[in-house]
N, C-alpha and C. Protein backbone atom coordinates (compact mmCIF):
# COMPACT_ATOMS: atom_id res chain seq x y z
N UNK A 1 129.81 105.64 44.79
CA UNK A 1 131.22 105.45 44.49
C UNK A 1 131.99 106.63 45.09
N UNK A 2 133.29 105.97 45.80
CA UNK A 2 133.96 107.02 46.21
C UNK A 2 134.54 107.95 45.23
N UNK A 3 134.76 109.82 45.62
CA UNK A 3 135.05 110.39 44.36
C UNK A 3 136.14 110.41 43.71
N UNK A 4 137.49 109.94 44.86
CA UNK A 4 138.49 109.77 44.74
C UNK A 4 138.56 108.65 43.44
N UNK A 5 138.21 107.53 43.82
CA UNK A 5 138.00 106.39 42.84
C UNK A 5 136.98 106.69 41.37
N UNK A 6 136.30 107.64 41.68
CA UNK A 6 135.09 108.20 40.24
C UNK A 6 136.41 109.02 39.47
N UNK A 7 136.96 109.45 40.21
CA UNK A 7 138.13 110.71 39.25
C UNK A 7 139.29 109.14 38.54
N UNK A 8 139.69 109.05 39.16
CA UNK A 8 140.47 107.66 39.34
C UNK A 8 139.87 107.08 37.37
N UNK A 9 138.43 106.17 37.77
CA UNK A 9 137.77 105.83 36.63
C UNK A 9 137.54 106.46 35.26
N UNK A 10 137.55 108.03 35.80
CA UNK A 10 137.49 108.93 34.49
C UNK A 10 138.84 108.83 33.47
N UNK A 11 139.64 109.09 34.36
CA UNK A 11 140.81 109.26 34.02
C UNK A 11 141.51 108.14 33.19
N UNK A 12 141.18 106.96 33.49
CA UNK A 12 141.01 105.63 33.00
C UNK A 12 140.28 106.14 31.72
N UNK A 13 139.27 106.17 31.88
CA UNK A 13 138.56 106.55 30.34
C UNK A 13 139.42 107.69 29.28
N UNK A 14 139.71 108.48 29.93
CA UNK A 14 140.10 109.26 29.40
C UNK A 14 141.66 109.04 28.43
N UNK A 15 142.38 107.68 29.29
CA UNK A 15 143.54 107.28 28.61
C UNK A 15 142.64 105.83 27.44
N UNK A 16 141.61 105.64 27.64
CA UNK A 16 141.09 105.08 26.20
C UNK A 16 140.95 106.09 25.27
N UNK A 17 140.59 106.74 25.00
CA UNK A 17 140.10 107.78 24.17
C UNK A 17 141.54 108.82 23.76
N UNK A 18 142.72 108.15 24.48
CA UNK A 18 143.97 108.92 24.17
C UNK A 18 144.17 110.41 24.27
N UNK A 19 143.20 110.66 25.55
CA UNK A 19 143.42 112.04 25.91
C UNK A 19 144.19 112.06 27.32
N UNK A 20 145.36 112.92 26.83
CA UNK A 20 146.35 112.94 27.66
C UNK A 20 145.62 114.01 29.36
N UNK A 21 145.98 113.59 30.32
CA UNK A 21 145.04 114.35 31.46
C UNK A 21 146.67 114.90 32.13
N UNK A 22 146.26 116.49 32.62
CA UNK A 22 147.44 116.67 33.42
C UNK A 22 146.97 117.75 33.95
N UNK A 23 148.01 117.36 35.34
CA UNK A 23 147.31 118.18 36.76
C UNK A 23 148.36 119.32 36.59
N UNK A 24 147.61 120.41 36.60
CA UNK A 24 148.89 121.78 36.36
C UNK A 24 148.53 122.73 37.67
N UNK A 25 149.50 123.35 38.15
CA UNK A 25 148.82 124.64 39.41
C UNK A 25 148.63 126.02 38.66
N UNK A 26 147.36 126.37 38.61
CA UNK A 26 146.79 126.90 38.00
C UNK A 26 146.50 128.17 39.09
N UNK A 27 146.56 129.27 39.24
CA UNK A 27 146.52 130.07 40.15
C UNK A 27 144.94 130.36 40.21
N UNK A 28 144.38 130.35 41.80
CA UNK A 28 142.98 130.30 42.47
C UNK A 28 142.48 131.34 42.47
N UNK A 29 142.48 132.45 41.69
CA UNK A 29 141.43 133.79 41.71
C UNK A 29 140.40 133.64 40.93
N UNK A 30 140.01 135.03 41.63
CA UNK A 30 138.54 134.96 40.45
C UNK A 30 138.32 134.51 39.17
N UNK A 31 139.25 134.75 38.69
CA UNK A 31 139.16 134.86 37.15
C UNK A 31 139.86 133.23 36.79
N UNK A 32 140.30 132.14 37.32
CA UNK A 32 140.98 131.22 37.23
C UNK A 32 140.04 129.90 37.04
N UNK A 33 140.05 129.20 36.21
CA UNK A 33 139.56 128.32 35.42
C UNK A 33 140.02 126.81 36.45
N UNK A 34 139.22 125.87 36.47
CA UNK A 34 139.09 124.63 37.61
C UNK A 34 140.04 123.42 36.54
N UNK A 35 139.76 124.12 35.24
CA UNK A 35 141.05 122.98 33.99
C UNK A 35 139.55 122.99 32.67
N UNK A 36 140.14 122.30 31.85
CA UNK A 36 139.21 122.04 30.21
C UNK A 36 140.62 121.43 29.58
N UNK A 37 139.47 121.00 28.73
CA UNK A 37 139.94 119.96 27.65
C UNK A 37 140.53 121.21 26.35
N UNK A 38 141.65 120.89 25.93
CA UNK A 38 141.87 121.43 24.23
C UNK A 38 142.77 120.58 23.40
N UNK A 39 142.96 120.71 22.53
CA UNK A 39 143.62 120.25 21.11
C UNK A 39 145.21 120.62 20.64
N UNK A 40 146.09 120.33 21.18
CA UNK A 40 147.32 120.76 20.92
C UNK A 40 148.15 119.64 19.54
N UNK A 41 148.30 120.19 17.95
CA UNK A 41 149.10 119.95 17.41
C UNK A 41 148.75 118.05 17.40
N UNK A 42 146.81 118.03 17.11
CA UNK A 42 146.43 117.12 17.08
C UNK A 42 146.14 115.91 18.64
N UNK A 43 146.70 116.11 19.71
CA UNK A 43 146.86 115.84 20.68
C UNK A 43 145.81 116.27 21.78
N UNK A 44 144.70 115.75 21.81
CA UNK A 44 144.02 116.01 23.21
C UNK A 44 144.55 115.70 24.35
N UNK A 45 144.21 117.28 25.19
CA UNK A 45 145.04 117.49 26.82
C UNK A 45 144.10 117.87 27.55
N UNK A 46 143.53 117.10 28.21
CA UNK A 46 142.40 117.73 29.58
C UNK A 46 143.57 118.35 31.03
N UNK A 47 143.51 119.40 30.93
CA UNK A 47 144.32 119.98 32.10
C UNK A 47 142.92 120.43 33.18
N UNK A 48 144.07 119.79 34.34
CA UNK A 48 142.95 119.91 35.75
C UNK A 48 144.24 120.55 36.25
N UNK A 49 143.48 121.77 36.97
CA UNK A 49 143.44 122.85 38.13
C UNK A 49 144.38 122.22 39.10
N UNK A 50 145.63 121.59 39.54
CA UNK A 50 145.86 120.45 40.81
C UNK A 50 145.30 120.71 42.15
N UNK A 51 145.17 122.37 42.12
CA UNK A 51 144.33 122.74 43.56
C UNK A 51 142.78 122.96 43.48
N UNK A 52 142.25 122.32 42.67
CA UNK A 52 140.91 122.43 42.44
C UNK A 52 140.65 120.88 43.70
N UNK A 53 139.48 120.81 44.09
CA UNK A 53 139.03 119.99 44.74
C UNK A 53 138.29 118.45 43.69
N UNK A 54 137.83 117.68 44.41
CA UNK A 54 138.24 116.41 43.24
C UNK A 54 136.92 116.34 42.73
N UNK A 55 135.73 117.01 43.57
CA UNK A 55 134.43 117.67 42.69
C UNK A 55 134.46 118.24 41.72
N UNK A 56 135.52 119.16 41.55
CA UNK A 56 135.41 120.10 40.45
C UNK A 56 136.25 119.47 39.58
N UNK A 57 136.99 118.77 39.87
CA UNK A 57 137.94 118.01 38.97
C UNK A 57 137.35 116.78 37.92
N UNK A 58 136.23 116.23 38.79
CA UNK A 58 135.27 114.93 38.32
C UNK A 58 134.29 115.81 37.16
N UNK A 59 134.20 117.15 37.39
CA UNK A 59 132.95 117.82 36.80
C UNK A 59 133.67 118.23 35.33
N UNK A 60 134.84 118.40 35.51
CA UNK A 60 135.73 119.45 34.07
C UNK A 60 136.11 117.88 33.08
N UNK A 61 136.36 116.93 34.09
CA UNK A 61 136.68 115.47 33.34
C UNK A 61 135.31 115.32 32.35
N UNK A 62 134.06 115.42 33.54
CA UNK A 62 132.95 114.52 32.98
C UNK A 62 132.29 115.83 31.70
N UNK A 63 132.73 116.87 31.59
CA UNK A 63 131.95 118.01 30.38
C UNK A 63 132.79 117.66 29.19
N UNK A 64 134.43 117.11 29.22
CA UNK A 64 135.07 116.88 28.33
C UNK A 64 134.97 115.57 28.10
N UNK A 65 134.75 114.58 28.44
CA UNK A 65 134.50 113.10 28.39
C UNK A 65 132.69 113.40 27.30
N UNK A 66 132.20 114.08 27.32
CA UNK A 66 130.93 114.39 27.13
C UNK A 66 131.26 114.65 25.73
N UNK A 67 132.52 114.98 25.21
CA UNK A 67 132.42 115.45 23.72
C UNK A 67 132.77 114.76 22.85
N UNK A 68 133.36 113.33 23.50
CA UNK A 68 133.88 112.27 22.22
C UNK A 68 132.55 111.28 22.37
N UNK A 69 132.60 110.28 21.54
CA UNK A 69 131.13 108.81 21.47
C UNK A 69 132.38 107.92 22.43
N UNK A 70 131.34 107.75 23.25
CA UNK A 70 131.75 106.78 24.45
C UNK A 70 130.81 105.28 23.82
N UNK A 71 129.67 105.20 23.27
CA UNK A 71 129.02 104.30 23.16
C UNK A 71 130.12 103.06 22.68
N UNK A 72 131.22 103.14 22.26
CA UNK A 72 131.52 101.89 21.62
C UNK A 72 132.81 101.20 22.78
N UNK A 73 132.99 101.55 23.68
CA UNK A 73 133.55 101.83 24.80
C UNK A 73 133.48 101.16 26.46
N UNK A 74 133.83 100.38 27.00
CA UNK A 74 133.25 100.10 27.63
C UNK A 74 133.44 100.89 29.15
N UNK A 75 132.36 101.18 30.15
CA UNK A 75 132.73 101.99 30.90
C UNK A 75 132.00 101.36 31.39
N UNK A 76 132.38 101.41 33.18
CA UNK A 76 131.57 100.65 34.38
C UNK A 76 130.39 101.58 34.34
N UNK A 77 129.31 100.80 34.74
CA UNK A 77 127.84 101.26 34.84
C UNK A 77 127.80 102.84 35.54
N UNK A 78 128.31 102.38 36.87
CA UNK A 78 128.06 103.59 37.77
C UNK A 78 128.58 104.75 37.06
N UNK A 79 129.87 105.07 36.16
CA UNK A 79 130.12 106.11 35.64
C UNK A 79 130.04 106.55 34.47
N UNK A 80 129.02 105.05 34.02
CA UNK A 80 128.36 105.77 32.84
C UNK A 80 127.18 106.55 32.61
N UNK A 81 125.98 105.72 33.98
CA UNK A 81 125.48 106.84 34.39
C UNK A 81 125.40 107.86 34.89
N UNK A 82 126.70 108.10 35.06
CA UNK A 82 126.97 110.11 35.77
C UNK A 82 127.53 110.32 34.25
N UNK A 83 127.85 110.11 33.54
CA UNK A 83 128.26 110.61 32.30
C UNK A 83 126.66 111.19 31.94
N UNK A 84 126.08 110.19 31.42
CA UNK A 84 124.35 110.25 31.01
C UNK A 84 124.02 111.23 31.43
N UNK A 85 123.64 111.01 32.97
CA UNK A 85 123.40 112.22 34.12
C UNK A 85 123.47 113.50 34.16
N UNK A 86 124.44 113.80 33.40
CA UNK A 86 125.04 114.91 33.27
C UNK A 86 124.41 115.71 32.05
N UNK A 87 124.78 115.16 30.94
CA UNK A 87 124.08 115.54 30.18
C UNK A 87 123.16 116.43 29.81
């Protein structure tokens, strides 16, 4: 699967599960974080890096997608086994 379209799918998942996703510019040094998931005032926000590349973007989706039960959920095969995968 293309990754463009795997980020695409996550993100999809991610608006089941009512976690809000947003691309912020996040400044690229050492010390600068690719995005994560947190909890605002009850509200899950997965913030992605916008200059992060869509590898690292698929990877910060798929560690936070990793912390809610997906089992009841339906998700296309291919990205449920990179969910699994991951693991």
């Amino acid at each position: 699967m293309q990754e463009e379209i795997l980020l695409q799918h996550l993100e999809e998942l991610a608006g089941k599960l009512e976690i809000c996703v947003r691309n912020e510019n996040i400044s690229m040094d050492e010390s600068s974080s690719t995005g994560g998931l947190c909890r605002v005032e009850g509200q899950y926000i997965l913030i992605l890096n916008s200059k992060a590349d869509v590898q690292d973007k698929i990877q910060v989706m798929i560690k936070a997608l990793q912390n809610f039960d997906l089992d009841k959920i339906y998700i296309k095969p291919a990205v449920r086994r990179l969910l699994d995968d991951q693991q």
